[in-house]
N, C-alpha and C. Protein backbone atom coordinates (compact mmCIF):
# COMPACT_ATOMS: atom_id res chain seq x y z
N UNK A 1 24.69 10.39 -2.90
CA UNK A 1 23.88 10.70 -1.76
C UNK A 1 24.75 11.33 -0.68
N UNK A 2 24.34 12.61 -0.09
CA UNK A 2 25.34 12.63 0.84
C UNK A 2 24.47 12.75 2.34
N UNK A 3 23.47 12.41 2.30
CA UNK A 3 23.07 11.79 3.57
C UNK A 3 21.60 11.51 3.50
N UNK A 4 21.14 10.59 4.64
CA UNK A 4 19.34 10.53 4.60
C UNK A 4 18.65 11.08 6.04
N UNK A 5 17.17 10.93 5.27
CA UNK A 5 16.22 11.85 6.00
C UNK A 5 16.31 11.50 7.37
N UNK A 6 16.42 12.19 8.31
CA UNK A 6 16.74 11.86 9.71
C UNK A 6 15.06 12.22 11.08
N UNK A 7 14.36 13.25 9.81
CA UNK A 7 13.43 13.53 10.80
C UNK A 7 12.74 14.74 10.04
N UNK A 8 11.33 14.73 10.31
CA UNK A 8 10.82 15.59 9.72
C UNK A 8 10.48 16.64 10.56
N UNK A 9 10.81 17.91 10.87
CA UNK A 9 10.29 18.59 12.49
C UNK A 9 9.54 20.16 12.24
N UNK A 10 8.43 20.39 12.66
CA UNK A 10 7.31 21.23 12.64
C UNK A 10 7.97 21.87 14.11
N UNK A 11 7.59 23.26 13.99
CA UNK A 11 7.50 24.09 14.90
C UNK A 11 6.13 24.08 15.41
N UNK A 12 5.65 24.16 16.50
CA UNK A 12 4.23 24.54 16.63
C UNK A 12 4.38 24.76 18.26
N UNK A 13 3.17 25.61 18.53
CA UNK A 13 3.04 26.26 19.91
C UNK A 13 3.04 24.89 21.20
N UNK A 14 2.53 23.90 20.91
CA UNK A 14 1.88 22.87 21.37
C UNK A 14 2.11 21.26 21.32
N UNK A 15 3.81 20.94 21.35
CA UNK A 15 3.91 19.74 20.94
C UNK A 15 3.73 18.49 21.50
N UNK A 16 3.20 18.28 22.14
CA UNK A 16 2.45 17.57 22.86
C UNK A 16 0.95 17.26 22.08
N UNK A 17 0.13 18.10 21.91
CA UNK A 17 -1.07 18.17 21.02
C UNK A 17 -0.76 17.98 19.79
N UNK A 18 0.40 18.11 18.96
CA UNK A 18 0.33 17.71 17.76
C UNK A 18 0.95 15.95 17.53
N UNK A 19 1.88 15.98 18.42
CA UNK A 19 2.35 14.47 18.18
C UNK A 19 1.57 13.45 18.46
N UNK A 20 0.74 13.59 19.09
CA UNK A 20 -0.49 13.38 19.66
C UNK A 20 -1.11 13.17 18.62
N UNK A 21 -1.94 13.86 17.61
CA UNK A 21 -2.72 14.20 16.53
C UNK A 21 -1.73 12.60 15.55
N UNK A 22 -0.25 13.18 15.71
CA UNK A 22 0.10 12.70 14.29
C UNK A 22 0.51 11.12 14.31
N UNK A 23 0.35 10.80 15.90
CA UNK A 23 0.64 9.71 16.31
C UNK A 23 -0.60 8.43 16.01
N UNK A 24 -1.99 9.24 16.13
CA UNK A 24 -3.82 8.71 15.65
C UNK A 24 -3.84 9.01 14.29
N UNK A 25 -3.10 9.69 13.64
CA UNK A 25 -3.12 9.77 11.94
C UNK A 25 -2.23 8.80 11.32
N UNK A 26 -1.39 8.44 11.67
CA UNK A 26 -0.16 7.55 10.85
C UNK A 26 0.04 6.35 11.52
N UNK A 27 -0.86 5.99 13.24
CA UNK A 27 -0.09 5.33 13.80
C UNK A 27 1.55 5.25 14.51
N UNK A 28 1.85 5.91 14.75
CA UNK A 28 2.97 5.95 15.63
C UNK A 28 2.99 5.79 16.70
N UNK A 29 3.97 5.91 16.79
CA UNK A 29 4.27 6.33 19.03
C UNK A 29 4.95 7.22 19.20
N UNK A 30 5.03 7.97 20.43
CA UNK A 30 5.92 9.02 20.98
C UNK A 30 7.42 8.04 21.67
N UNK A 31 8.20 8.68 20.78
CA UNK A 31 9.37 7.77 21.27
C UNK A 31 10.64 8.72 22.03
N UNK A 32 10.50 9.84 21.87
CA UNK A 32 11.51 10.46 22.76
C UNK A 32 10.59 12.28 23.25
N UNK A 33 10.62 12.41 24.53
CA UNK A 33 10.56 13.70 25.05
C UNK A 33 11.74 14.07 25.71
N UNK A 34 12.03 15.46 25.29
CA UNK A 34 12.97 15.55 25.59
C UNK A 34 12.81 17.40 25.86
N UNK A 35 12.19 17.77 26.83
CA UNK A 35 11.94 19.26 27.30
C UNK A 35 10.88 19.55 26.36
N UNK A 36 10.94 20.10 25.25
CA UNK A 36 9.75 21.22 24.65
C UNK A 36 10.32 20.41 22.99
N UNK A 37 10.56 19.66 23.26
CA UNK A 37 11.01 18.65 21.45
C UNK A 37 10.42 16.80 22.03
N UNK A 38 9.33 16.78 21.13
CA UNK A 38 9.11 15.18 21.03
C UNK A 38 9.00 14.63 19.70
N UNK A 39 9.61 13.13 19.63
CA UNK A 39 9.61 12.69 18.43
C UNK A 39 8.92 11.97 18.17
N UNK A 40 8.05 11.28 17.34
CA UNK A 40 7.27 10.23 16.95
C UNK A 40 7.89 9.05 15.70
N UNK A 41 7.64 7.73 15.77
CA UNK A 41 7.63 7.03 15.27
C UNK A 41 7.20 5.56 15.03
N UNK A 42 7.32 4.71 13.88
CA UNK A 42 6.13 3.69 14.02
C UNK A 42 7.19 2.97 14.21
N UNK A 43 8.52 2.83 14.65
CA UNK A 43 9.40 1.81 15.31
C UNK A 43 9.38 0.75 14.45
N UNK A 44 9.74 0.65 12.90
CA UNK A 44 10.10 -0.06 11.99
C UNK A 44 10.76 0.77 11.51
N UNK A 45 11.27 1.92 11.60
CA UNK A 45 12.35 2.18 11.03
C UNK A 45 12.02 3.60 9.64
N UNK A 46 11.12 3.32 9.66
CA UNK A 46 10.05 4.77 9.22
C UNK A 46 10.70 6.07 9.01
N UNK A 47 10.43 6.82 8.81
CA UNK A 47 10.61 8.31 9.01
C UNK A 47 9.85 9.23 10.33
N UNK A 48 11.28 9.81 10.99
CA UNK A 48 10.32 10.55 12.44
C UNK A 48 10.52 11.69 12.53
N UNK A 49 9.14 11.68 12.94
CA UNK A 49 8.28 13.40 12.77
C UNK A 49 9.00 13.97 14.44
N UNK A 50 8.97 15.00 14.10
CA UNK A 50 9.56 15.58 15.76
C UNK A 50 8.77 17.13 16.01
N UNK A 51 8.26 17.09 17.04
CA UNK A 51 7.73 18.35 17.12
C UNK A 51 8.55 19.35 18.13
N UNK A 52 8.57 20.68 17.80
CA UNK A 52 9.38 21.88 18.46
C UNK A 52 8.83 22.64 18.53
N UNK A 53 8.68 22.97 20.18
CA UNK A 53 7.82 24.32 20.48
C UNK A 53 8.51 25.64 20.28
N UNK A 54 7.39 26.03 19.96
CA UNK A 54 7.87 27.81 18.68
C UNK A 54 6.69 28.72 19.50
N UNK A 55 7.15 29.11 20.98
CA UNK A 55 6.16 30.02 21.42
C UNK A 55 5.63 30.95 20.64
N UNK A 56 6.14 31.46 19.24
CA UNK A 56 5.70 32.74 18.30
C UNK A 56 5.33 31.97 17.00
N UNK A 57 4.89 30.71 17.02
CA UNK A 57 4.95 30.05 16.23
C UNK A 57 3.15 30.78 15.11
N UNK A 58 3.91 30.94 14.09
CA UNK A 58 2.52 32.12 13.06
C UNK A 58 2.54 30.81 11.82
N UNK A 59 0.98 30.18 11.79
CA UNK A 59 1.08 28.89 11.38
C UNK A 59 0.77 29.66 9.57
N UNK A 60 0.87 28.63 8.99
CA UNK A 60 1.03 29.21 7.74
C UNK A 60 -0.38 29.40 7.24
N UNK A 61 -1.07 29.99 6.06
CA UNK A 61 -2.52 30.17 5.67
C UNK A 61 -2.26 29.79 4.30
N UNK A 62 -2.81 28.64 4.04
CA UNK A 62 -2.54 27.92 2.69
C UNK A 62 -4.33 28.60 1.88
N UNK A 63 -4.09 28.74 0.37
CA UNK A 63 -2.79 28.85 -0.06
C UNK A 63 -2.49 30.58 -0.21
N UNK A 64 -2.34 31.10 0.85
CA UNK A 64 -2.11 32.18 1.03
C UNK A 64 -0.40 32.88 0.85
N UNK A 65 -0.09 33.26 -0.35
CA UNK A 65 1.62 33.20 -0.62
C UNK A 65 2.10 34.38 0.41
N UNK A 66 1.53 34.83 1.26
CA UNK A 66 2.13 35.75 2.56
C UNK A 66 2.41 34.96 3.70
N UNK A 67 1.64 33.94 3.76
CA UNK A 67 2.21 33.12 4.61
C UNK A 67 2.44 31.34 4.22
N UNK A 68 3.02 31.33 3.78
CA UNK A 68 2.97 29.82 2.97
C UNK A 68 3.28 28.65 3.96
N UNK A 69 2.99 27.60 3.00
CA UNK A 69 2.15 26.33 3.79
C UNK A 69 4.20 25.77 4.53
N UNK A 70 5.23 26.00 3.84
CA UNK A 70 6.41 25.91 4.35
C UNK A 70 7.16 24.18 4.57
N UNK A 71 5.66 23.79 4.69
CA UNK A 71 6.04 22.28 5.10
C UNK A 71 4.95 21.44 4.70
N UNK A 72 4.53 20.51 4.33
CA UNK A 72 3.56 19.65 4.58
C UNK A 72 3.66 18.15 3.92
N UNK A 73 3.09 17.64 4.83
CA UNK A 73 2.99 15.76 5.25
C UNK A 73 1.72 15.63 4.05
N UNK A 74 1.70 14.21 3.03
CA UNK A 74 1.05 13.35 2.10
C UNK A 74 0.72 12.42 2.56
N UNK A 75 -0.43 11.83 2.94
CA UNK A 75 -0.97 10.85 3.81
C UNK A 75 -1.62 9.98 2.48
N UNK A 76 -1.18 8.89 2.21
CA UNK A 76 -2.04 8.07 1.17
C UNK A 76 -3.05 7.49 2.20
N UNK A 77 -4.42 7.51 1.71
CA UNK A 77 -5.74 6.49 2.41
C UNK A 77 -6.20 5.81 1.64
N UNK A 78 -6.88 5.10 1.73
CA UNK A 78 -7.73 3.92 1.20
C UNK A 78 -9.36 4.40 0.86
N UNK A 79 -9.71 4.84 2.09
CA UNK A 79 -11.15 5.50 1.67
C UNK A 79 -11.64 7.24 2.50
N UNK A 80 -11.02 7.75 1.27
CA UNK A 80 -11.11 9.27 1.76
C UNK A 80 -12.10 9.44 2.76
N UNK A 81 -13.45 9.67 2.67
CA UNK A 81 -14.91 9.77 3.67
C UNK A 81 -14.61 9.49 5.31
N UNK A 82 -13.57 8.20 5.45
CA UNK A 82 -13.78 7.64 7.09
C UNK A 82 -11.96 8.18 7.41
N UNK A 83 -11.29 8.23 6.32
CA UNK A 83 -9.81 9.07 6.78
C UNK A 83 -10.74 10.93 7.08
N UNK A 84 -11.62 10.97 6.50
CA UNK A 84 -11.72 12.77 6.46
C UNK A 84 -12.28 12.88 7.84
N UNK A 85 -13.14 12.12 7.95
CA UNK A 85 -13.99 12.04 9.42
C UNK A 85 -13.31 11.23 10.55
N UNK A 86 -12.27 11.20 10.41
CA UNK A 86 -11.03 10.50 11.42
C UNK A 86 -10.02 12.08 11.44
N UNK A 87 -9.54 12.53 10.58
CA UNK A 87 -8.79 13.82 10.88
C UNK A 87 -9.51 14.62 11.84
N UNK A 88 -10.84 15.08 11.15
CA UNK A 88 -11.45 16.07 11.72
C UNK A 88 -11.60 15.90 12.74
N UNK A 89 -12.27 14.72 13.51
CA UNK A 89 -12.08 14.01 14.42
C UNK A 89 -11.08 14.64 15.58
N UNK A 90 -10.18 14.64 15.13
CA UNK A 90 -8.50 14.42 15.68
C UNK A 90 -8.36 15.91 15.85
N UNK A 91 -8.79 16.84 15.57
CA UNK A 91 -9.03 18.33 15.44
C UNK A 91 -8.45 19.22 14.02
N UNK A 92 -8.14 18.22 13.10
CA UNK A 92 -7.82 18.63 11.50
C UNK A 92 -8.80 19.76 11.19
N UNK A 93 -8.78 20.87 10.55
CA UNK A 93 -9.33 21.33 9.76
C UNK A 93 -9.41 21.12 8.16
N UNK A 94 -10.85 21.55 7.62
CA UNK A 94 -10.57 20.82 5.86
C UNK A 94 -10.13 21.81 5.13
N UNK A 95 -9.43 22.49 4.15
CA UNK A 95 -8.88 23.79 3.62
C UNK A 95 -9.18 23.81 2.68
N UNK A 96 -9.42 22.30 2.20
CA UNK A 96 -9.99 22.54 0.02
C UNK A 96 -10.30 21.20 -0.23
N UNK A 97 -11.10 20.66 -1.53
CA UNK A 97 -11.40 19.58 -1.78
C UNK A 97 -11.29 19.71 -3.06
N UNK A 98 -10.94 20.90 -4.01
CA UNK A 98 -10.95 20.60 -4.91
C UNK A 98 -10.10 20.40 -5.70
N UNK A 99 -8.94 19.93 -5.45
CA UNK A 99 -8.18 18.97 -6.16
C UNK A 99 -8.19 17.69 -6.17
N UNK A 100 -8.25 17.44 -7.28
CA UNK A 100 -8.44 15.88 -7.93
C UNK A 100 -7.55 14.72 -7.15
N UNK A 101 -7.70 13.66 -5.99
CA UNK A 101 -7.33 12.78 -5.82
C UNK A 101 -6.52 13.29 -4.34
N UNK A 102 -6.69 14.43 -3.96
CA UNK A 102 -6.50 14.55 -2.81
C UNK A 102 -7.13 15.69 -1.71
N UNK A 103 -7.14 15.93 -0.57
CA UNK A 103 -7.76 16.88 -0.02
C UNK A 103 -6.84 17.41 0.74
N UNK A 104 -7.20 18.63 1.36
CA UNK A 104 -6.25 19.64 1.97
C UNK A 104 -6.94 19.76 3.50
N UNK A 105 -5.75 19.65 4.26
CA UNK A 105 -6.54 19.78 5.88
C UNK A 105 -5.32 20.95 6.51
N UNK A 106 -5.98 21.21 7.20
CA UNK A 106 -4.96 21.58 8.58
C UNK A 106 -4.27 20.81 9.85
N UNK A 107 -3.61 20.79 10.26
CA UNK A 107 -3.38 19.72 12.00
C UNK A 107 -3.90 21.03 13.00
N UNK A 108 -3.99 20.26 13.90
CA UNK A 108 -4.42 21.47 15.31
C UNK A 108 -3.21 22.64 15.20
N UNK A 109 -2.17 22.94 14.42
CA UNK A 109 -1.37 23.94 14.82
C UNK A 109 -1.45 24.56 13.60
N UNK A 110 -2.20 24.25 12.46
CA UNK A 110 -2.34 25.22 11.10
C UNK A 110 -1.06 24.49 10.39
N UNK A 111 -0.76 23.39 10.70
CA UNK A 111 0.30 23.40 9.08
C UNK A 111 -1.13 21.90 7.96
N UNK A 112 -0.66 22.59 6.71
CA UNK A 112 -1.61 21.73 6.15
C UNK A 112 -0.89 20.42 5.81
N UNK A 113 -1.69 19.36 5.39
CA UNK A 113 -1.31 18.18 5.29
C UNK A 113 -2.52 17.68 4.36
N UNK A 114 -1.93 16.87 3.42
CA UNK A 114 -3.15 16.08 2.28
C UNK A 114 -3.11 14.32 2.49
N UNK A 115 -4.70 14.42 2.66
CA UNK A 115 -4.77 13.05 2.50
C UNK A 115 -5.01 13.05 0.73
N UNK A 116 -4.15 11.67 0.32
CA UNK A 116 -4.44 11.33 -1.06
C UNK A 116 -5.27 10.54 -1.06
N UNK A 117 -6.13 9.93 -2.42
CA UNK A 117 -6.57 9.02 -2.61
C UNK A 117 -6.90 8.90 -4.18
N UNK A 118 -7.74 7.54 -4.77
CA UNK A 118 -7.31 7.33 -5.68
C UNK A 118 -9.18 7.74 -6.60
């Protein structure tokens, strides 16, 4: 091993609005602002998401291979229906359903993210 995951970090126009988003999706908290970079985490020691504002930030169009998806978060749920209507909620967009055992969303800044389920 020559080192571990320290942070997972999205560019997006708006980080404030997304940590936000990802903080009501996973449960977290905002644990450090720090100018135009905030980090999130569920303070057990988790993996933290950090968001970075990318004023030119051109979100990806899944599954569009001109602009590819570049990054994306696996959300396991329990009962797809009240996780789908909790994203959307949250300002998720839905991108596809038809893969088997999981669905395809957007976050408010266009990067996609799948909730799984079983």
């Amino acid at each position: 091993m020559i080192g571990r995951l320290s942070a997972i970090v999205l560019d997006c126009p708006d980080p404030q609005r997304l940590a936000r988003f990802y903080c009501e999706l996973l449960g977290y908290e905002i644990t450090r602002v720090d100018g135009s970079w905030i980090d999130i985490s569920d303070g057990d020691g988790g993996p933290r998401i950090s968001f970075q504002h990318a004023p030119d930030h051109q979100p990806p169009r899944w599954p569009d291979p001109a602009r590819p998806q570049q990054v994306h978060l696996d959300v396991r749920v329990d009962d797809i229906e009240r996780a789908e209507q909790a994203v959307l909620a949250l300002g998720a967009t839905r991108l596809s359903d038809v893969e088997p055992g999981f669905r395809v969303y957007a976050d408010p800044a266009g990067h996609p993210f799948c909730l799984e389920f079983d």
